[in-house]
N, C-alpha and C. Protein backbone atom coordinates (compact mmCIF):
# COMPACT_ATOMS: atom_id res chain seq x y z
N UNK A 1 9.00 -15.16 27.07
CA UNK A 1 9.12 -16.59 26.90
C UNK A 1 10.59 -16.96 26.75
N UNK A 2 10.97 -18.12 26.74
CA UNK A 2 12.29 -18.68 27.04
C UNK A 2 12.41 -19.60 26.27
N UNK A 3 13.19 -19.47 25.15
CA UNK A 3 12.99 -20.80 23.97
C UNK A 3 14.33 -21.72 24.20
N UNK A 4 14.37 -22.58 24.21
CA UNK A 4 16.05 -23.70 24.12
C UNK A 4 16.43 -23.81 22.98
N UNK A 5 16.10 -23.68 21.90
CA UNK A 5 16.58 -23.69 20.54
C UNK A 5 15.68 -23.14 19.09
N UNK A 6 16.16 -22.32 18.64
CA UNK A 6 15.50 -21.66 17.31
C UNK A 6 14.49 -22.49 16.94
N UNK A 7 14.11 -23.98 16.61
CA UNK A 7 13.63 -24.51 16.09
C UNK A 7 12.00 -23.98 17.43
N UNK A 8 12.31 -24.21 18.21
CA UNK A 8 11.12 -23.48 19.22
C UNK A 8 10.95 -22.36 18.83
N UNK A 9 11.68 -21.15 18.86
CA UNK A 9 11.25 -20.02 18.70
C UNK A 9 10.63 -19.76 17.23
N UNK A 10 10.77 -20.51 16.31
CA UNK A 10 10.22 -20.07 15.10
C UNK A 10 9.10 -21.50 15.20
N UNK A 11 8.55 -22.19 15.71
CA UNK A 11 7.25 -22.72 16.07
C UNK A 11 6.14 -22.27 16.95
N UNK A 12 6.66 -21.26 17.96
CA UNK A 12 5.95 -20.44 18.24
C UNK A 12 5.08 -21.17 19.37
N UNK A 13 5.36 -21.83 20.08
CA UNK A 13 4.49 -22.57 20.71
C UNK A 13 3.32 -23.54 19.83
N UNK A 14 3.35 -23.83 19.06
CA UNK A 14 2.31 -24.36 18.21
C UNK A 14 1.70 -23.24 17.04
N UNK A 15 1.56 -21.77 17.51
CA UNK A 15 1.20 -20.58 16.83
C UNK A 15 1.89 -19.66 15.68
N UNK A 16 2.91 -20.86 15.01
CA UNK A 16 3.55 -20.77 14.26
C UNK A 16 2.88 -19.86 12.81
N UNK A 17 2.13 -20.56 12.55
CA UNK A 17 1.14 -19.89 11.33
C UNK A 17 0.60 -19.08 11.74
N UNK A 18 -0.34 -18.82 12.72
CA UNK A 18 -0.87 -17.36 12.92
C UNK A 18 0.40 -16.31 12.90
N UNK A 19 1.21 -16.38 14.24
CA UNK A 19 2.22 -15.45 14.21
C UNK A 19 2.77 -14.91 12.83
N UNK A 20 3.89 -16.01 12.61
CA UNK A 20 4.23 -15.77 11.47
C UNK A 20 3.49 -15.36 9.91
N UNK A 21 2.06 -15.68 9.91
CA UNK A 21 1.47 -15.16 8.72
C UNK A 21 1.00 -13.84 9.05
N UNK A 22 0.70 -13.37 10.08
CA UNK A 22 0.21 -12.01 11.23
C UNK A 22 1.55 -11.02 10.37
N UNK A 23 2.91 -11.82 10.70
CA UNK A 23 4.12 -10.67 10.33
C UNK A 23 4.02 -10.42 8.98
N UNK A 24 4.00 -11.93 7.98
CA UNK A 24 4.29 -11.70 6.82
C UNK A 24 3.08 -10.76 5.97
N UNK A 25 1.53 -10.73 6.47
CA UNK A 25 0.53 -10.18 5.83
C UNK A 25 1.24 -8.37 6.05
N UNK A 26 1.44 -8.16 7.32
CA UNK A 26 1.77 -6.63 7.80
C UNK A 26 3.05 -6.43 7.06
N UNK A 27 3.67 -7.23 6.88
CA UNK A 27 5.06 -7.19 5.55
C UNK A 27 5.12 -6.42 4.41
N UNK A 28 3.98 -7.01 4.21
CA UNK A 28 3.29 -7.20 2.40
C UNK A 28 2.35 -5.75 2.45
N UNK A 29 1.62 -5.85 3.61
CA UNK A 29 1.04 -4.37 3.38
C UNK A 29 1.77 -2.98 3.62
N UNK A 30 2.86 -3.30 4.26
CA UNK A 30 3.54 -2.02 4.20
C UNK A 30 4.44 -1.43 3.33
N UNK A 31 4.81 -2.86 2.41
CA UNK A 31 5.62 -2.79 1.46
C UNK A 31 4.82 -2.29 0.34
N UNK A 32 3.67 -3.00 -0.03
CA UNK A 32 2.83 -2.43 -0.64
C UNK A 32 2.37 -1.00 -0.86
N UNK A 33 1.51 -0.44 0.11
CA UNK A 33 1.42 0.91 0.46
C UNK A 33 2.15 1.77 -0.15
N UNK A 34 3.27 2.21 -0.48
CA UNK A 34 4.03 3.14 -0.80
C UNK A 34 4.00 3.44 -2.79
N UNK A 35 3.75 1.62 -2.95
CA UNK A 35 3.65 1.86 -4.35
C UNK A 35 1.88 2.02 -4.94
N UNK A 36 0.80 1.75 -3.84
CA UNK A 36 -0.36 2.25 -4.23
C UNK A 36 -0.67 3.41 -4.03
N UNK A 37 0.32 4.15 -3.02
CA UNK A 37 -0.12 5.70 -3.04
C UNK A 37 0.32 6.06 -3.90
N UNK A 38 1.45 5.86 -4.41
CA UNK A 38 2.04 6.72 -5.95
C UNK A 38 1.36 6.61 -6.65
N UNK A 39 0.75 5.25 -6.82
CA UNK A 39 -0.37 5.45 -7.90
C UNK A 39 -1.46 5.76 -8.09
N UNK A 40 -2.44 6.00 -7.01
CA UNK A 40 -3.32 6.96 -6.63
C UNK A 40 -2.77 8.03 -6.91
N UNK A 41 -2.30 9.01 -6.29
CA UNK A 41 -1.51 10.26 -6.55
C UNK A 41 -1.43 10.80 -8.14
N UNK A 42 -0.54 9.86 -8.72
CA UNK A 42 -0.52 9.96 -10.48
C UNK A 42 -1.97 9.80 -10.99
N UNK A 43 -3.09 9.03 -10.51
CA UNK A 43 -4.27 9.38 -11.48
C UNK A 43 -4.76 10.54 -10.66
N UNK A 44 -4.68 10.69 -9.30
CA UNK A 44 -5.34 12.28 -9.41
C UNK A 44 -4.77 13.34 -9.68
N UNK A 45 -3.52 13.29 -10.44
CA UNK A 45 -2.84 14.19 -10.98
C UNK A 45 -3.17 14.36 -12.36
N UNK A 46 -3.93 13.24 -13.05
CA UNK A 46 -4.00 13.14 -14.09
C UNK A 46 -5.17 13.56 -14.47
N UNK A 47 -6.40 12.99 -13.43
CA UNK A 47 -7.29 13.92 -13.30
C UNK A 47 -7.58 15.15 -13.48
N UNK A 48 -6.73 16.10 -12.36
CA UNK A 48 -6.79 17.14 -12.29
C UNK A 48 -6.24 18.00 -13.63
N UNK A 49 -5.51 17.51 -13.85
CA UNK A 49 -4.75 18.08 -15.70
C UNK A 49 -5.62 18.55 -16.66
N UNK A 50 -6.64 16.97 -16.85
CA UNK A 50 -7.82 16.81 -17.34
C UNK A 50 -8.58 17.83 -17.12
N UNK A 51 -9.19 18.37 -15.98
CA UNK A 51 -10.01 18.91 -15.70
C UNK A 51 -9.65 20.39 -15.90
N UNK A 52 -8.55 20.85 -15.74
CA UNK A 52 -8.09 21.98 -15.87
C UNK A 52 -7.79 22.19 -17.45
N UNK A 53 -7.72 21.16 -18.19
CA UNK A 53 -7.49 21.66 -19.81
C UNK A 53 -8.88 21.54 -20.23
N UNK A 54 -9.98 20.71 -19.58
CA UNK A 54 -10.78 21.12 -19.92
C UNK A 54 -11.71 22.54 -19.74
N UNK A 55 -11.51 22.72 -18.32
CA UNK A 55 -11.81 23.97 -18.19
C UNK A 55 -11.02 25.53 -18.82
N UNK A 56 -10.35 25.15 -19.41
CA UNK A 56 -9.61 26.10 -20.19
C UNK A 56 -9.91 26.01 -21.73
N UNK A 57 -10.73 25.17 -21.99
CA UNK A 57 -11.24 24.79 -23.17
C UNK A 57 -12.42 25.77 -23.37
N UNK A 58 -13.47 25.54 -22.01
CA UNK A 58 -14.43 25.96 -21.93
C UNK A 58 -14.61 27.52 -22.14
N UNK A 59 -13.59 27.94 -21.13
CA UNK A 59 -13.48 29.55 -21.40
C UNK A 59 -12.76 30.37 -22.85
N UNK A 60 -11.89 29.73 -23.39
CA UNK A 60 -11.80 29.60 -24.88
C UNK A 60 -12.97 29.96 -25.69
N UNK A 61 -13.94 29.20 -25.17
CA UNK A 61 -15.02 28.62 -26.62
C UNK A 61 -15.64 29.69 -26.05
N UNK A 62 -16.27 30.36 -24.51
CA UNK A 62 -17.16 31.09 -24.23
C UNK A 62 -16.62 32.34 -24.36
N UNK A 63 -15.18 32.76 -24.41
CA UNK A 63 -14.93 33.97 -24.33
C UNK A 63 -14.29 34.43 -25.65
């Protein structure tokens, strides 16, 4: 496409809001992402801790 002035190219042909909310949603989720995997990650780390002191509990008490 061939715009004559910015004020066109950031209206988008009329498709201003789709486009532009299309970029800003994929923005937000990629930015996002990085800090929900860390935090996933840290509770199944925390999990696993759990589970392993408990199971070390267990063999304690049985052995």
């Amino acid at each position: 496409m061939n715009w004559h002035s910015p004020a066109e190219f950031f209206a988008m042909g009329g498709y201003a809001l789709y486009v532009w909310g299309s970029f800003g949603v994929c923005a937000a989720a990629l930015a996002l992402e990085p800090f929900l995997l860390s935090r996933r990650r840290r509770s199944i780390l925390r999990s696993l801790r759990r589970h392993a002191a408990a199971e070390r509990m267990d063999q304690e008490v049985v052995g």
